[in-house]
C-alpha atoms as a PDB file:
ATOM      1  CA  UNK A   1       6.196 107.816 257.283  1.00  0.00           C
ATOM      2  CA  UNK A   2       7.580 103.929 257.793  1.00  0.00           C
ATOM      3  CA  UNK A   3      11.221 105.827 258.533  1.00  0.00           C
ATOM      4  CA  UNK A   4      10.076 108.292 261.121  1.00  0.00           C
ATOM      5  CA  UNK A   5       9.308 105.030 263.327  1.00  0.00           C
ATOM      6  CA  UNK A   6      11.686 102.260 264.970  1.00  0.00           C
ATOM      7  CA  UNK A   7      12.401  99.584 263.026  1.00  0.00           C
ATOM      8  CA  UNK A   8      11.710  95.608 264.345  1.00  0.00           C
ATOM      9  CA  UNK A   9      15.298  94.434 264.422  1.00  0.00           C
ATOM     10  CA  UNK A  10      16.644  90.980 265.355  1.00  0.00           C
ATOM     11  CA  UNK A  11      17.451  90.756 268.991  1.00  0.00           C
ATOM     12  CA  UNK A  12      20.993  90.466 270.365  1.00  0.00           C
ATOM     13  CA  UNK A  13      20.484  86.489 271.071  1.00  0.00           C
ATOM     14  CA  UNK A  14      19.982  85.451 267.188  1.00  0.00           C
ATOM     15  CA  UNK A  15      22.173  88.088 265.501  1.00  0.00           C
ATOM     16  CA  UNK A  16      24.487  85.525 264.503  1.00  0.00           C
ATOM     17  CA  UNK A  17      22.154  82.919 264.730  1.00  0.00           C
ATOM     18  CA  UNK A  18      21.763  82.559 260.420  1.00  0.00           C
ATOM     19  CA  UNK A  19      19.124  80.043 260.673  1.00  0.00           C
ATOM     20  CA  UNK A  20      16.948  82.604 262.279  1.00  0.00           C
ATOM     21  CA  UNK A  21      16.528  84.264 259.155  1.00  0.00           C
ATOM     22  CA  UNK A  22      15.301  80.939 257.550  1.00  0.00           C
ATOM     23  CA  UNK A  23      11.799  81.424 258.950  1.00  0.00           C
ATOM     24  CA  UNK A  24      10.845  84.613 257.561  1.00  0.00           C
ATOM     25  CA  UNK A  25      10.611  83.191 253.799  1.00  0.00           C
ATOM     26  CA  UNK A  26       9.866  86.127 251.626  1.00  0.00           C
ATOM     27  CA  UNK A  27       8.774  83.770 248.446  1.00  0.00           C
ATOM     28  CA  UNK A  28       4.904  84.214 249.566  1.00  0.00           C
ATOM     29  CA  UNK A  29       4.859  80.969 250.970  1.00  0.00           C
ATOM     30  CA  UNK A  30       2.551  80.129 254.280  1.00  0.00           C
ATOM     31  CA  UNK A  31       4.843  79.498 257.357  1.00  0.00           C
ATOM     32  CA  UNK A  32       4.653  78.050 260.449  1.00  0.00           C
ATOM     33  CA  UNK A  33       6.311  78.540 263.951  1.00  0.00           C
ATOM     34  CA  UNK A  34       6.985  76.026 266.450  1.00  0.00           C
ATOM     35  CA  UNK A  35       7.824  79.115 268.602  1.00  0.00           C
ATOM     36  CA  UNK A  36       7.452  83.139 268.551  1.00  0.00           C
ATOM     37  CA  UNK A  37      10.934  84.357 266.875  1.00  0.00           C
ATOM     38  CA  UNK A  38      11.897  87.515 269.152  1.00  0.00           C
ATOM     39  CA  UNK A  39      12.718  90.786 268.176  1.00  0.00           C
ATOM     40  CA  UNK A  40      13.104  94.073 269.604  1.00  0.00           C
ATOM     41  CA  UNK A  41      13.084  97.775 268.234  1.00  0.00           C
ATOM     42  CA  UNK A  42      15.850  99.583 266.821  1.00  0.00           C
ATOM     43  CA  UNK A  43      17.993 101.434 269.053  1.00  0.00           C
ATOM     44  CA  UNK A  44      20.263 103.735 267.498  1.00  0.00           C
ATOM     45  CA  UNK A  45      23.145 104.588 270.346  1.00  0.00           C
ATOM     46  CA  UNK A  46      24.079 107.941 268.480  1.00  0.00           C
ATOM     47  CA  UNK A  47      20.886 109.233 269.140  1.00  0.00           C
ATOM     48  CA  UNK A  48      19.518 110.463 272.556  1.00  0.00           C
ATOM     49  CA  UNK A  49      15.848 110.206 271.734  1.00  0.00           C
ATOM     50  CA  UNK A  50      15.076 106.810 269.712  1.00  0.00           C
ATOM     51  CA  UNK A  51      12.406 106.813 266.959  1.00  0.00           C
ATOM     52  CA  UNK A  52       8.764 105.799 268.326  1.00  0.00           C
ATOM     53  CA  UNK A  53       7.122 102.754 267.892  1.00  0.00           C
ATOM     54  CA  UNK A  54       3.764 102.690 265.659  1.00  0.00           C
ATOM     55  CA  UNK A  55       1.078 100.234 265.620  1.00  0.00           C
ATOM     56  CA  UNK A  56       2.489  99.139 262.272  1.00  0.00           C
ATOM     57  CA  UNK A  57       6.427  98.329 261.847  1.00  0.00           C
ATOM     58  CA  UNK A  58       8.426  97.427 259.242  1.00  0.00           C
ATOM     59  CA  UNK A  59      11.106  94.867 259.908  1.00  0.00           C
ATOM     60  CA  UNK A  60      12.410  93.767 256.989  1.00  0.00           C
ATOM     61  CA  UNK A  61      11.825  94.188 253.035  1.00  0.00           C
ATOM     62  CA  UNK A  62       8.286  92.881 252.268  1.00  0.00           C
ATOM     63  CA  UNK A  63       7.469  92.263 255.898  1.00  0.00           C
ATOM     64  CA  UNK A  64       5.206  94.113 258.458  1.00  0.00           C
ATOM     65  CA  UNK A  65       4.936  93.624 262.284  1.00  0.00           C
ATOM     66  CA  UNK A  66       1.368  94.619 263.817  1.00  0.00           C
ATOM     67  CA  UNK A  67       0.571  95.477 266.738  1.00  0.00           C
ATOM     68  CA  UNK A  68      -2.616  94.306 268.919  1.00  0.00           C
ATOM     69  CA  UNK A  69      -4.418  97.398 267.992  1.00  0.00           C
ATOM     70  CA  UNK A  70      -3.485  96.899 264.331  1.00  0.00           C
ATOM     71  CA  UNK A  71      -4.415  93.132 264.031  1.00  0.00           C
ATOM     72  CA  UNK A  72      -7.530  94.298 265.442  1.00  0.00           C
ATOM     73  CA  UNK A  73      -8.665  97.123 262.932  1.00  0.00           C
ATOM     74  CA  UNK A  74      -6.584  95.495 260.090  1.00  0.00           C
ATOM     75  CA  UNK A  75      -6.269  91.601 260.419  1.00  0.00           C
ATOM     76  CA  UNK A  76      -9.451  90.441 259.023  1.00  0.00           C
ATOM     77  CA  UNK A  77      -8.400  92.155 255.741  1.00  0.00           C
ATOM     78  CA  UNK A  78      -4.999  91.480 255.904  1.00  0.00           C
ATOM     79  CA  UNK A  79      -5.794  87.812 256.473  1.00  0.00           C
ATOM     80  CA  UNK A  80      -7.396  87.607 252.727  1.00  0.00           C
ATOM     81  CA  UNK A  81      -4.222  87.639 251.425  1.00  0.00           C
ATOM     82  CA  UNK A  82      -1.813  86.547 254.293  1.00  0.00           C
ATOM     83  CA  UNK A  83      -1.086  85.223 257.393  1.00  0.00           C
ATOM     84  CA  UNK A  84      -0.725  86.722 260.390  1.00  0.00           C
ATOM     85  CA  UNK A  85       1.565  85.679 263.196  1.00  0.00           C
ATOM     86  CA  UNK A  86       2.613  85.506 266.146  1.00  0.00           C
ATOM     87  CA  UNK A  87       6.338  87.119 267.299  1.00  0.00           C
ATOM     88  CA  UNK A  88       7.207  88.467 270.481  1.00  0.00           C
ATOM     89  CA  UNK A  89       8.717  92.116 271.099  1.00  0.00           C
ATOM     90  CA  UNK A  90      10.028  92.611 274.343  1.00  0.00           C
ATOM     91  CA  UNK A  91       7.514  90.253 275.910  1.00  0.00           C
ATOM     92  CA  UNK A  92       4.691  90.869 274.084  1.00  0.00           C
ATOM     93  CA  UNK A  93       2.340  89.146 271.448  1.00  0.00           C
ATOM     94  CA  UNK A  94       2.548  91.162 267.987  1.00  0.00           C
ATOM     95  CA  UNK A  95       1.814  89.807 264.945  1.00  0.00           C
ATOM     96  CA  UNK A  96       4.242  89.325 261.748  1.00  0.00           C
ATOM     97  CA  UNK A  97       2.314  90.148 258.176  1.00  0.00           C
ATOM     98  CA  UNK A  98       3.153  87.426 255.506  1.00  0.00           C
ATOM     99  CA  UNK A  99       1.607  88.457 252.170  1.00  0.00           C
ATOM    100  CA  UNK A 100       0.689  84.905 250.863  1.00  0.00           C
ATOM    101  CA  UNK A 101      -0.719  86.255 247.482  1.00  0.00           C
ATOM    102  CA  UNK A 102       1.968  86.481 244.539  1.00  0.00           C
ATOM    103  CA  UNK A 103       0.686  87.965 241.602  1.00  0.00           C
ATOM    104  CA  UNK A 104       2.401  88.215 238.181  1.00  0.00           C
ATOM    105  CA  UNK A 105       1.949  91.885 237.174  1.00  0.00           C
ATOM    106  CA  UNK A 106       5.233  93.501 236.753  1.00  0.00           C
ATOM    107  CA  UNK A 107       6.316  93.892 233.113  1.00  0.00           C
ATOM    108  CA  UNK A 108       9.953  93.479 233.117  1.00  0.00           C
ATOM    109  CA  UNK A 109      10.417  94.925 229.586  1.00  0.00           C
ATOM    110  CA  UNK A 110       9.009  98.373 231.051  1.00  0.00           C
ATOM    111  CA  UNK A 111      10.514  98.083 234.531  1.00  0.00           C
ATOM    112  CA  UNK A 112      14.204  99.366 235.282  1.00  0.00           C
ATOM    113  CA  UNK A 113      16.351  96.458 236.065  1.00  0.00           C
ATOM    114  CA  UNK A 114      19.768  96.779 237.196  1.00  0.00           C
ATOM    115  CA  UNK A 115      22.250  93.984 236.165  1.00  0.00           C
ATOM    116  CA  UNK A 116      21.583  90.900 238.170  1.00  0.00           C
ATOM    117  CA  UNK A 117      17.956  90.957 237.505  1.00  0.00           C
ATOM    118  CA  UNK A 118      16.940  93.278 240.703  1.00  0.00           C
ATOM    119  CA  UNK A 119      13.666  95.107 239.518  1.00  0.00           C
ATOM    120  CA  UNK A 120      14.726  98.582 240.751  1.00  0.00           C
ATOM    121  CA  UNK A 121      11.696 100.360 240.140  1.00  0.00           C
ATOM    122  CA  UNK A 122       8.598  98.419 238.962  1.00  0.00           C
ATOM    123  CA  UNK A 123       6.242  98.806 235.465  1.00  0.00           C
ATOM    124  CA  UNK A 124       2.578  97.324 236.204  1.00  0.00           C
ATOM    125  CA  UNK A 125       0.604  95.920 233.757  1.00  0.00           C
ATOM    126  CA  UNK A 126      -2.800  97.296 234.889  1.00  0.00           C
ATOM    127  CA  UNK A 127      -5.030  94.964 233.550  1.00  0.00           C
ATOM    128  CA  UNK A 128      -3.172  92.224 235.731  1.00  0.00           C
ATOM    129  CA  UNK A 129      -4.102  93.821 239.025  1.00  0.00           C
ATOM    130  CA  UNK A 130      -7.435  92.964 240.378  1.00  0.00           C
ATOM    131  CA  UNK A 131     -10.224  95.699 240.443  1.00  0.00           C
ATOM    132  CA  UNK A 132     -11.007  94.078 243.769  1.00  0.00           C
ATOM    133  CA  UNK A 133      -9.612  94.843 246.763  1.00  0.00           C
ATOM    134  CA  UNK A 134      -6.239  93.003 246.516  1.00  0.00           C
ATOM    135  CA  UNK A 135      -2.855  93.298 248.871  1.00  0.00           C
ATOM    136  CA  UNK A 136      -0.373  91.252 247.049  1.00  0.00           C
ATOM    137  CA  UNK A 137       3.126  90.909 246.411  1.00  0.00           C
ATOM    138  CA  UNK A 138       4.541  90.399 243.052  1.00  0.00           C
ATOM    139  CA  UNK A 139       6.701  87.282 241.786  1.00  0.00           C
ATOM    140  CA  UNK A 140       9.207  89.655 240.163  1.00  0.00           C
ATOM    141  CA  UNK A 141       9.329  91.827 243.331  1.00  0.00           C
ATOM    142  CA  UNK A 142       9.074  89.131 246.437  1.00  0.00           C
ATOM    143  CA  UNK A 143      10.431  92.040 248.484  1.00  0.00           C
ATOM    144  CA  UNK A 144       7.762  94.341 248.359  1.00  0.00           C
ATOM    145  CA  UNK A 145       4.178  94.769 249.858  1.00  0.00           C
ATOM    146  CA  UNK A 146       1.592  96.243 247.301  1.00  0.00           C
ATOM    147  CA  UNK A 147      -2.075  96.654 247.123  1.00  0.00           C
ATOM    148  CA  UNK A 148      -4.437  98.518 244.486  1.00  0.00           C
ATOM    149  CA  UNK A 149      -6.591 101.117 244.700  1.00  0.00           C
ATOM    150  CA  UNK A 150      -9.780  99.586 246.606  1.00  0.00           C
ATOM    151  CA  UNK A 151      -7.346  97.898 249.585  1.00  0.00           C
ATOM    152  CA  UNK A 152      -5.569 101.026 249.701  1.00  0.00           C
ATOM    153  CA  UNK A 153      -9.437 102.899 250.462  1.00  0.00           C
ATOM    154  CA  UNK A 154     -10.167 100.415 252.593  1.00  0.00           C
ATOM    155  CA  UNK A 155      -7.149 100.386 254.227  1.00  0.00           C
ATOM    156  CA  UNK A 156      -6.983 103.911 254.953  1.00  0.00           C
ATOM    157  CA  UNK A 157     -10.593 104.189 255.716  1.00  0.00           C
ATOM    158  CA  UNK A 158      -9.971 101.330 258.524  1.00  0.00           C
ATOM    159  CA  UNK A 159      -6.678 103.145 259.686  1.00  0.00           C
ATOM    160  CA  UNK A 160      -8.480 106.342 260.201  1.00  0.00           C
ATOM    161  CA  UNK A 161     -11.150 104.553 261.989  1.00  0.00           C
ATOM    162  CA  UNK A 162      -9.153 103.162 264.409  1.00  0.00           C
ATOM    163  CA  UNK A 163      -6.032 105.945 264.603  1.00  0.00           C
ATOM    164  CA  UNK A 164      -3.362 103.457 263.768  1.00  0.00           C
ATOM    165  CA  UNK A 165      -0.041 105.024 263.114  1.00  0.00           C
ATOM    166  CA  UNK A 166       3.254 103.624 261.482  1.00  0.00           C
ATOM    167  CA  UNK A 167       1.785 102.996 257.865  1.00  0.00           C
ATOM    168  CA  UNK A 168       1.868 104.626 254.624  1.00  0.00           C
ATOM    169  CA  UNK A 169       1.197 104.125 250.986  1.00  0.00           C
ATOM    170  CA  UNK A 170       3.489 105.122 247.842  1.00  0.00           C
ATOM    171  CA  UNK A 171       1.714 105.416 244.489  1.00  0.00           C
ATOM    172  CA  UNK A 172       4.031 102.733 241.898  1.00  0.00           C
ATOM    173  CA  UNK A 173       1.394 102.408 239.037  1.00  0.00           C
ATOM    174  CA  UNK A 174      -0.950 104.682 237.139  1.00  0.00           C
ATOM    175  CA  UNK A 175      -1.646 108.257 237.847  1.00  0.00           C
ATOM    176  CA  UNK A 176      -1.130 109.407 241.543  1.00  0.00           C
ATOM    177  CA  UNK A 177      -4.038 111.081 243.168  1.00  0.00           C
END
């Protein structure tokens, strides 16, 4: 679903600005802005109709962009394990996810790793995940967003609910349902 949707991209201003990058740490580290970095959506100039915007966008590896509806049905969850904050896209408020909670529960001896240490596709060890509801990133795997079993129900429960679109869930550990 996340790539039937426009992409958050960097806006034309800080392209080249590399410091930009800087604040969008994907160690699971809290941040803080003095201001609201900018971005814009994707526009792809060999298509005629551009991809839609969602409530939920993905902007780079291991980060999500919220809209107002989304913080709304989603962001006291989200904020258990996260910030949220504040960007602005084309003028308006929306809110950048930064998963804050880095668990140790990849097994690297299981997981395919390609040379240079990138974990290519992930091996959980189950009993490391939390039976709770949990949304978490991984230390082995900074660039992904995962969560287990009772934050994906409530997740989807709330997303239902409220009729949020741009978000979807991939099964990477145990048996798929």
């Amino acid at each position: 679903m996340i790539d039937q949707v426009s992409m958050l991209v960097v806006t034309d201003e800080d392209r080249l600005n590399f410091s930009f990058w800087d604040q969008f740490r994907d160690d699971g580290s809290s941040m803080h802005w003095n201001k609201r970095p900018k971005l814009q959506p994707f526009v792809d100039k060999k298509r005629k109709k551009q991809k839609p915007r969602a409530d939920i966008s993905p902007f780079r590896p291991g980060g999500l962009a919220l809209n107002g509806k989304a913080r709304d049905a989603l962001g006291d969850f989200l904020s258990q394990f996260g910030q949220l904050l504040e960007i602005d896209v084309l003028g308006e408020v929306e809110y950048y996810y930064n998963v804050t909670n880095v668990l140790t529960s990849v097994d690297l001896n299981q997981s395919e790793v390609v040379p240079g240490g990138f974990v290519k596709k992930p091996a959980f060890n189950a009993s490391s995940v939390p039976s709770q509801a949990t949304v978490f990133k991984d230390a082995a795997v900074l660039s992904s967003i995962y969560v287990n079993d009772a934050a994906k129900l409530e997740l989807e429960n709330r997303i239902a609910e409220s009729g949020i679109r741009g978000i979807g869930f991939k099964q990477v550990w145990g048996a798929a349902s």
